[in-house]
N, C-alpha and C. Protein backbone atom coordinates (compact mmCIF):
# COMPACT_ATOMS: atom_id res chain seq x y z
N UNK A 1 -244.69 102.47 45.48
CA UNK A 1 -243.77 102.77 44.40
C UNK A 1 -244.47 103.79 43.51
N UNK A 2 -244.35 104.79 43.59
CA UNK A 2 -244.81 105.84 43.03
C UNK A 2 -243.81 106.42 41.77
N UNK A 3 -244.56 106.58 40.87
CA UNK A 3 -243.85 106.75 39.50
C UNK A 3 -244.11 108.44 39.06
N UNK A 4 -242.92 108.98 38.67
CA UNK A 4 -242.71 110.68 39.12
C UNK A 4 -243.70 111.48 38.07
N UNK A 5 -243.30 110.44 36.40
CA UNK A 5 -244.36 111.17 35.76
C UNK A 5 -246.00 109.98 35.25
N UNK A 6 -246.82 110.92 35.64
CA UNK A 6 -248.00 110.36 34.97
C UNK A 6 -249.14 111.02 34.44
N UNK A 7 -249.91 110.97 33.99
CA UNK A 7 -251.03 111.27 32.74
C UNK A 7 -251.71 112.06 34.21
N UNK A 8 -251.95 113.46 34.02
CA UNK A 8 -253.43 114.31 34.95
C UNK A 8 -252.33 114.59 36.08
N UNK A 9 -251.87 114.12 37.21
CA UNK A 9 -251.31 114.17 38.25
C UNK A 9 -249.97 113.75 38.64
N UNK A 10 -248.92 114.45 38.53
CA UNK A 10 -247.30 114.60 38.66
C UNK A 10 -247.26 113.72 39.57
N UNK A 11 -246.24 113.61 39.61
CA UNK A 11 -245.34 112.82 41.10
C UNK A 11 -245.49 113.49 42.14
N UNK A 12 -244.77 115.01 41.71
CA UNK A 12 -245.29 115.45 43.05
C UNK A 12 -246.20 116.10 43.93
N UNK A 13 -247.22 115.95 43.31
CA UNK A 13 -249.13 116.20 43.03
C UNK A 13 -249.45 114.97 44.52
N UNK A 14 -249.12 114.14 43.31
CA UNK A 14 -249.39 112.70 44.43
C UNK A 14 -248.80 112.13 45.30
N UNK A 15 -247.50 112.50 45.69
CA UNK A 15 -246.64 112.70 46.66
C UNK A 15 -247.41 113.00 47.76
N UNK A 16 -247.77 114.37 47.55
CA UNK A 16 -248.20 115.52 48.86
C UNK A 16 -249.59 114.74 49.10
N UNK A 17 -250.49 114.36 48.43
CA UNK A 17 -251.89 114.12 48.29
C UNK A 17 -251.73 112.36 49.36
N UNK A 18 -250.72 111.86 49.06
CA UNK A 18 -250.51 110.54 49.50
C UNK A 18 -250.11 111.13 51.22
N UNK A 19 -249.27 111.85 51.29
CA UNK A 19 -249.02 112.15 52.58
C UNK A 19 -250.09 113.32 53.42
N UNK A 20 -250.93 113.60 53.06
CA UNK A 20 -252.06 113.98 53.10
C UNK A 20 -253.12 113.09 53.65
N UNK A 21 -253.37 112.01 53.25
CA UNK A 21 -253.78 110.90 54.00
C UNK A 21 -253.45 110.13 54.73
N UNK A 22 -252.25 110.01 54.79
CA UNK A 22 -251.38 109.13 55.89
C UNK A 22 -249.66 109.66 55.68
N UNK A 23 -249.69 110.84 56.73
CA UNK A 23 -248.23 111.05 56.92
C UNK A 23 -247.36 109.78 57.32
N UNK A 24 -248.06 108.62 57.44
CA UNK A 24 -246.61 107.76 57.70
C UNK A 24 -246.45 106.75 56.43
N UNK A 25 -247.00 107.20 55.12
CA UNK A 25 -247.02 106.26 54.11
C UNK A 25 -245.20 106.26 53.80
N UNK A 26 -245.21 105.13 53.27
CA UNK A 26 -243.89 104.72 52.91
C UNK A 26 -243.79 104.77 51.59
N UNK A 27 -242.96 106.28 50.61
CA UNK A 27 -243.51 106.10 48.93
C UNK A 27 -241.52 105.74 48.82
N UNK A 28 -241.70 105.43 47.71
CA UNK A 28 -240.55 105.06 46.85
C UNK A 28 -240.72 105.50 45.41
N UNK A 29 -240.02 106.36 44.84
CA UNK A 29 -240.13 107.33 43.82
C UNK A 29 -239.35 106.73 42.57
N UNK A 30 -239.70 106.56 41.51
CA UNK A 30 -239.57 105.90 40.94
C UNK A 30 -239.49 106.89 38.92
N UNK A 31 -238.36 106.51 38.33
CA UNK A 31 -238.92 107.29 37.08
C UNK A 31 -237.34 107.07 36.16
N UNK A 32 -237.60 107.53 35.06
CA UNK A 32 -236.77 107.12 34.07
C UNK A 32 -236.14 108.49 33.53
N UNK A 33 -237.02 109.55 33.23
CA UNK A 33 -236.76 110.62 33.00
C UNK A 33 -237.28 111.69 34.36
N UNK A 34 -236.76 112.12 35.42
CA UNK A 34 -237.17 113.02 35.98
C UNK A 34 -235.72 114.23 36.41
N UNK A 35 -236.03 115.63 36.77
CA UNK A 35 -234.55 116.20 37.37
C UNK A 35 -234.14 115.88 38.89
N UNK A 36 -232.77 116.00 39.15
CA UNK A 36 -232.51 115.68 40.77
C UNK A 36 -232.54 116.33 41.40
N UNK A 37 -233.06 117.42 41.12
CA UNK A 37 -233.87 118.40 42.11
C UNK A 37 -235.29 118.15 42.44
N UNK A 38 -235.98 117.72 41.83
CA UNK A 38 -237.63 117.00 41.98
C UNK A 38 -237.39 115.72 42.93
N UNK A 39 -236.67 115.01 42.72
CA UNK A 39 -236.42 113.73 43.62
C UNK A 39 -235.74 114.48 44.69
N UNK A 40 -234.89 114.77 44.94
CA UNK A 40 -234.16 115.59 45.97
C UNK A 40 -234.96 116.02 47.20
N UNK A 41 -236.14 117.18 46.62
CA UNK A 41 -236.84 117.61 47.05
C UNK A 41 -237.88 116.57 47.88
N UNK A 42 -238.36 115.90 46.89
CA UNK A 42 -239.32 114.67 47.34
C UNK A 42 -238.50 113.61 48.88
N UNK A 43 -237.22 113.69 48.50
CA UNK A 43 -236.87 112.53 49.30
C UNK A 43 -236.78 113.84 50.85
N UNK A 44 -236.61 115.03 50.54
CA UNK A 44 -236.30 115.91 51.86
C UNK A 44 -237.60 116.14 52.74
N UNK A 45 -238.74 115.76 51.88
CA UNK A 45 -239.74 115.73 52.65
C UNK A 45 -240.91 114.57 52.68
N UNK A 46 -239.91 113.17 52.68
CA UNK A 46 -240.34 112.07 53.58
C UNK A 46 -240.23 110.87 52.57
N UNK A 47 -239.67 110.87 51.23
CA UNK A 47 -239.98 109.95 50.49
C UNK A 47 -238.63 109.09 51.62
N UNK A 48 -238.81 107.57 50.53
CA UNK A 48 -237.69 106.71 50.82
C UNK A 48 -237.00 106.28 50.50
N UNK A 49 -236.73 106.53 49.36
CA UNK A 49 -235.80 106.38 48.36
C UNK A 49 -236.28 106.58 46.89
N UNK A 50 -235.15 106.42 45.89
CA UNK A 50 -235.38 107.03 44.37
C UNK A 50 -234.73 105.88 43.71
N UNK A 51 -235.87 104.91 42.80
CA UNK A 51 -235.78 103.66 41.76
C UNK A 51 -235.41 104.43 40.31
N UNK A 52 -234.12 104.30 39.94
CA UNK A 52 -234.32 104.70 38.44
C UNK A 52 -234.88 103.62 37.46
N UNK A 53 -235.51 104.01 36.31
CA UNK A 53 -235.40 102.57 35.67
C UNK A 53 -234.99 102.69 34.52
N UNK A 54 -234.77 101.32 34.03
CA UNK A 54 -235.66 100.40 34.32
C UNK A 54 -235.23 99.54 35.67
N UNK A 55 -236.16 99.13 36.17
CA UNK A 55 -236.03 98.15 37.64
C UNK A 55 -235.25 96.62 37.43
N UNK A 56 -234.88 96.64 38.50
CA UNK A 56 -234.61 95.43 38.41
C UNK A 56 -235.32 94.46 39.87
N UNK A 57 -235.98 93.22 39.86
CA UNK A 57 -236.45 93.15 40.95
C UNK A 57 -235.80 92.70 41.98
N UNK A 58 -234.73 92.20 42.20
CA UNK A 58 -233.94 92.89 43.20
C UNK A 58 -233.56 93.93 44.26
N UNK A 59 -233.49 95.12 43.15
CA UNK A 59 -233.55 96.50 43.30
C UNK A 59 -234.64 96.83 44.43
N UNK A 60 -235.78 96.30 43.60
CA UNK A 60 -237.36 96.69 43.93
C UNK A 60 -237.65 96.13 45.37
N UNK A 61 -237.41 94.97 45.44
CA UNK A 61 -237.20 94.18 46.49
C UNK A 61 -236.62 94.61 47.85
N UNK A 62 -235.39 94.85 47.39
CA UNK A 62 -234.34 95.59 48.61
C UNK A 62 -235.37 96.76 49.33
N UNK A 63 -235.47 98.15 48.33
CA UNK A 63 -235.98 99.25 48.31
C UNK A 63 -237.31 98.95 49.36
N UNK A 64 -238.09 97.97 48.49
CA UNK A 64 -239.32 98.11 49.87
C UNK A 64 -239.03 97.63 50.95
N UNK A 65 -238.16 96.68 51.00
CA UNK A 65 -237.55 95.95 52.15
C UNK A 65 -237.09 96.71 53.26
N UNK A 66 -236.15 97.71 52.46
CA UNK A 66 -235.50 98.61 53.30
C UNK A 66 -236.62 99.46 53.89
N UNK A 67 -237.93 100.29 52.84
CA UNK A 67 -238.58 101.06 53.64
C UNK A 67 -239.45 100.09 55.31
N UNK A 68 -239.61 99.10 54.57
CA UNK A 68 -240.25 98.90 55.72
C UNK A 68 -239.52 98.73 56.75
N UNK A 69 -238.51 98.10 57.02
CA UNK A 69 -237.88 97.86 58.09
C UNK A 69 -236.96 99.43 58.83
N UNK A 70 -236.67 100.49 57.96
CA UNK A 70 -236.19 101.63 58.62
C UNK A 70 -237.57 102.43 58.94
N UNK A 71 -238.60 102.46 58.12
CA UNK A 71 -239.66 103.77 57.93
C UNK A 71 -239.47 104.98 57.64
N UNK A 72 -238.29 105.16 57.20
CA UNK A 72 -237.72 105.90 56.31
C UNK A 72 -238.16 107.38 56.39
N UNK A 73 -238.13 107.42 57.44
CA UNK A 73 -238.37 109.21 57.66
C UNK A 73 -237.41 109.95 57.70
N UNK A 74 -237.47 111.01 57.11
CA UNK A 74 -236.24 112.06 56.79
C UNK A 74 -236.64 113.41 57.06
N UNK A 75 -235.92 114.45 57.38
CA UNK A 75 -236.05 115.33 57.50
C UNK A 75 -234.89 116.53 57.08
């Protein structure tokens, strides 16, 4: 669950850097204030979906649920 903005290193800093070490990581993008072109982008090159928040754990639940069981690769 990767959160879009943070202190030193963006979302999508650590996005690329995460798939950099393991192209088959499973991220889930996550944020309160971000544009839908930044998520957009993110999800076109491998994320697995986009958590607005605030969360609900449910939500949260489903979301990883779902990545794991599809693996959520997109192209």
């Amino acid at each position: 669950l990767l959160d879009m903005i943070m202190p030193k290193a963006g979302g999508h800093q650590t996005f690329y850097r995460i798939k950099s070490i393991d192209p088959e990581a499973k991220v889930i993008l996550s944020s309160g204030f971000v544009s839908e072109d930044e998520v957009h982008d993110l999800l076109k090159q491998g994320a697995c979906g986009f958590l607005p928040k605030p969360h609900r754990i449910n939500m949260v639940a489903h979301a990883i649920r779902n990545a794991l069981d599809t693996g959520c690769i997109r192209s």
